[in-house]
Protein backbone atom coordinates (compact mmCIF):
# COMPACT_ATOMS: atom_id res chain seq x y z
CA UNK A 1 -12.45 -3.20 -56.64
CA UNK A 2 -14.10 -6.42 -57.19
CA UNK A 3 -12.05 -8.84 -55.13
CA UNK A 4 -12.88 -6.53 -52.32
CA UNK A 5 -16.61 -6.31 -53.20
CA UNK A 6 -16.63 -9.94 -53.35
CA UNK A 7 -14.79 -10.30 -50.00
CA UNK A 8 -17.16 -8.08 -47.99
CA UNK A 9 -20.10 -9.26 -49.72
CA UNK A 10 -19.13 -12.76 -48.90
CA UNK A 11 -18.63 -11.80 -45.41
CA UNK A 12 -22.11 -10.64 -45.39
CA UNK A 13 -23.46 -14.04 -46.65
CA UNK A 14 -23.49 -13.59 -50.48
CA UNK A 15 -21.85 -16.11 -52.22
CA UNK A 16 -22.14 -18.06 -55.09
CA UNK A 17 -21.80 -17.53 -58.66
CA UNK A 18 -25.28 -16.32 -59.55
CA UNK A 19 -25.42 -13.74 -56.95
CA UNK A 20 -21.52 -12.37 -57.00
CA UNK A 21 -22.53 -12.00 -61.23
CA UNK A 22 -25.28 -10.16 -60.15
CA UNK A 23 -23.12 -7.62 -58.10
CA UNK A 24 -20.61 -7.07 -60.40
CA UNK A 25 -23.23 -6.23 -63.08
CA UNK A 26 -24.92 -4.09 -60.29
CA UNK A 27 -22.45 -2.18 -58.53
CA UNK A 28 -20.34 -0.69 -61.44
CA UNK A 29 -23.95 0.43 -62.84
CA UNK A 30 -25.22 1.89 -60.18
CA UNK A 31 -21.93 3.06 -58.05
CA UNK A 32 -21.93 3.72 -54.74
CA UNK A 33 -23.13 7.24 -53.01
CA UNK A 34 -23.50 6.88 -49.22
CA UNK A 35 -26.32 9.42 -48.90
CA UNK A 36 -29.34 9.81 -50.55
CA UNK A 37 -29.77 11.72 -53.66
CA UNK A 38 -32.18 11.89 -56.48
CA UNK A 39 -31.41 9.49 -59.74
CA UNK A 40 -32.23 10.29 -63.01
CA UNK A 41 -35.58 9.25 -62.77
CA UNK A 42 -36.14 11.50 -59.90
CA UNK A 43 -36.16 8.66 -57.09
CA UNK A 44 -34.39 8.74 -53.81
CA UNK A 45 -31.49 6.49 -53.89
CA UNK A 46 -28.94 5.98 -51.19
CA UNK A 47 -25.63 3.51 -51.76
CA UNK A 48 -25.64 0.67 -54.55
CA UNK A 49 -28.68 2.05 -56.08
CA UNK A 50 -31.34 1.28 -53.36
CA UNK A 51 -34.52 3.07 -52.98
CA UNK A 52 -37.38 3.13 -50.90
CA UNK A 53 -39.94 5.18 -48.79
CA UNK A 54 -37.50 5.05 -45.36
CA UNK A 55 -35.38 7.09 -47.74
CA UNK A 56 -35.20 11.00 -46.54
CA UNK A 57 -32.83 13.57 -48.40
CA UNK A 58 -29.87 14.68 -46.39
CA UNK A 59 -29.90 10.72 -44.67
CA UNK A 60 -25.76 9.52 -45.26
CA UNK A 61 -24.53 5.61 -44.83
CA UNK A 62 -21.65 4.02 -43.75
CA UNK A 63 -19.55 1.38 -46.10
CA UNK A 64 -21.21 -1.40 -43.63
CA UNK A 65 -24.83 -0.11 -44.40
CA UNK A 66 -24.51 0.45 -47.88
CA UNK A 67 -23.25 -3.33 -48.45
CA UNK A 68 -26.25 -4.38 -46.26
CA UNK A 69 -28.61 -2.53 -48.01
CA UNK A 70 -27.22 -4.36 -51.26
CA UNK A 71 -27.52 -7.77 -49.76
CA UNK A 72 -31.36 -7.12 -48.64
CA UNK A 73 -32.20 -5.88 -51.79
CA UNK A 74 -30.31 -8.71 -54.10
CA UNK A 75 -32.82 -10.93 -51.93
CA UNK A 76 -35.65 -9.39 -52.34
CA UNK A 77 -35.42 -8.62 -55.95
CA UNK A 78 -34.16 -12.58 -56.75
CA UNK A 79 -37.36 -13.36 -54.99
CA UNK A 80 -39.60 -11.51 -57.05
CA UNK A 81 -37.60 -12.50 -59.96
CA UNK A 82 -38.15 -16.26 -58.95
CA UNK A 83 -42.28 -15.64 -58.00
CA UNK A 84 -42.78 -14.58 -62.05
CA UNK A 85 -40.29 -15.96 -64.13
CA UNK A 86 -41.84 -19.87 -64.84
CA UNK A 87 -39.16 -21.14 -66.79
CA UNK A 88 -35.13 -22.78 -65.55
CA UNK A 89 -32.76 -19.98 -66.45
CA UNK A 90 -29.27 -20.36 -66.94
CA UNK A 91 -26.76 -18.91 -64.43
CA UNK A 92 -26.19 -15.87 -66.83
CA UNK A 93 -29.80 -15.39 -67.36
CA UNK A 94 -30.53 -15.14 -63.57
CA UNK A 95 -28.02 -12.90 -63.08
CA UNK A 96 -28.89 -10.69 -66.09
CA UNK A 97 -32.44 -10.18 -64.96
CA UNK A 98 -31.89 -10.16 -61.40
CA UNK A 99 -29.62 -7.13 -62.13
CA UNK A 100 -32.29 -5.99 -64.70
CA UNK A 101 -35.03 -6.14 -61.87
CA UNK A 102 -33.21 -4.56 -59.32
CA UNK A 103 -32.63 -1.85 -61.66
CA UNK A 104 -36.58 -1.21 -63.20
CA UNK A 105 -38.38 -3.33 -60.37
CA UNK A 106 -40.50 -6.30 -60.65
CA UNK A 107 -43.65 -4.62 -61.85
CA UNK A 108 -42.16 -3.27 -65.15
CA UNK A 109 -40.42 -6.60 -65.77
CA UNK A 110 -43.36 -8.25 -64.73
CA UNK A 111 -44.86 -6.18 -67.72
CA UNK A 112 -42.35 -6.45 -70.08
CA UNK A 113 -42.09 -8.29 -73.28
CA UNK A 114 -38.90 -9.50 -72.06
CA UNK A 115 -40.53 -11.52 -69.49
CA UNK A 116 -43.45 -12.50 -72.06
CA UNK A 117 -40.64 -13.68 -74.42
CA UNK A 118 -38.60 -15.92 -71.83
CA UNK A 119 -41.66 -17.39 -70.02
CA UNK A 120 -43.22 -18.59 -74.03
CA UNK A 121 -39.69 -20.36 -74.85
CA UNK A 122 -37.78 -17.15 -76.54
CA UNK A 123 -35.17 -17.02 -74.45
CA UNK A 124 -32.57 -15.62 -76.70
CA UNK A 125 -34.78 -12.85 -78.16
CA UNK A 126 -35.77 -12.17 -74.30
CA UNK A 127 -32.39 -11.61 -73.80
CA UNK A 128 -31.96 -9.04 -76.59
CA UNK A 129 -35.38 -7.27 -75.14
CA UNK A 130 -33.12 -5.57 -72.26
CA UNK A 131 -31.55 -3.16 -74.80
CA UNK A 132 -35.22 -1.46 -74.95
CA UNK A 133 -34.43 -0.10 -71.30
CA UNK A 134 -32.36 2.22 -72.36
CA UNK A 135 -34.57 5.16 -71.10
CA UNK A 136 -34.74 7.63 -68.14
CA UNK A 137 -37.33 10.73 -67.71
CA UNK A 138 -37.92 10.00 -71.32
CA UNK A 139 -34.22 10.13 -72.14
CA UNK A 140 -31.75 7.60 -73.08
CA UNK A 141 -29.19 7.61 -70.99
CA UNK A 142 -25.73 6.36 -71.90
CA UNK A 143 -25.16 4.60 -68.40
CA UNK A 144 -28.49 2.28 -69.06
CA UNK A 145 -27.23 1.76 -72.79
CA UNK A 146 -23.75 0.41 -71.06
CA UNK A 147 -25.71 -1.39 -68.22
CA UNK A 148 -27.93 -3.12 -71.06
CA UNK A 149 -25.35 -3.97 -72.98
CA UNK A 150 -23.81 -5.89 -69.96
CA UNK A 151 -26.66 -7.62 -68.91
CA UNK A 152 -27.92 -8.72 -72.34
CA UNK A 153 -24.00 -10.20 -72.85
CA UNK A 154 -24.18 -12.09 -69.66
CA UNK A 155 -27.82 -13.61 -70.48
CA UNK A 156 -26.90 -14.69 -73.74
CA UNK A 157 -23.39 -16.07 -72.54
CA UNK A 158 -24.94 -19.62 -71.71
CA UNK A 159 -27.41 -19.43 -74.46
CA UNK A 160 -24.95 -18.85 -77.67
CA UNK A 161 -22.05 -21.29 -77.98
């Protein structure tokens, strides 16, 4: 599944490392559903975990919009990640919170303690700040635990030696 991923997401102008990371933590997490349904949190979603207000229940995507939908929105949430984070992060760090972001969105990380902690220096202990997000409609939710867990292994990978 990944070698495919990769080879229509490259076709649709993501490459690199840092954003191909990003996908595989994102896909797997959120799965794809090409129509829109309500998450956990009570949100309409549609494909690899996108939402917003265009979004109508009984609304179904192709394999070709889903993927585009992705692309737009690993854009848009690297930008916001970019516009607040004021520190150089390491590939695995970008990739970690960029999947992180597109997950919560940029005003909770914004927020966060995470962000508090990696901005002041504590980049390691930001890091381990992800596995608070384990929550959902005041639940934890085993999926976020697992998605966590991935992201906070992929921050630290550059970090720990």
């Amino acid at each position: 599944m990944a070698t495919t991923i990769q080879k229509k997401l490259a076709a649709l102008g993501i490459t690199g490392a840092l954003s191909l990371s990003a996908a595989f933590l994102i896909v797997p997490s959120e799965g794809e559903v090409r129509k829109v349904y309500l998450d956990p949190a009570r949100i309409l979603t549609s494909c690899f975990g996108h939402t917003g207000p265009e979004l109508r229940m009984g609304q179904t995507f192709t394999e070709e919009e889903c993927l585009n939908q992705l692309v737009a929105d690993l854009h848009k949430h690297d930008r916001q990640l970019r516009s607040v984070v004021k520190v150089p992060l390491s590939e695995g760090e970008h990739a970690a919170y960029l999947s992180f972001v597109y997950n919560v969105g940029i005003g909770k990380f914004q927020s966060s303690t995470a962000l508090a902690k990696l901005n002041g220096g504590k980049r390691i202990e930001a890091c381990h700040e992800l596995m608070r997000w384990v929550y959902a409609g005041g639940k934890v939710l085993s999926g976020l635990r697992t998605r966590r867990e991935a992201e906070r292994k992929v921050c630290l990978k550059d970090l720990i030696k």
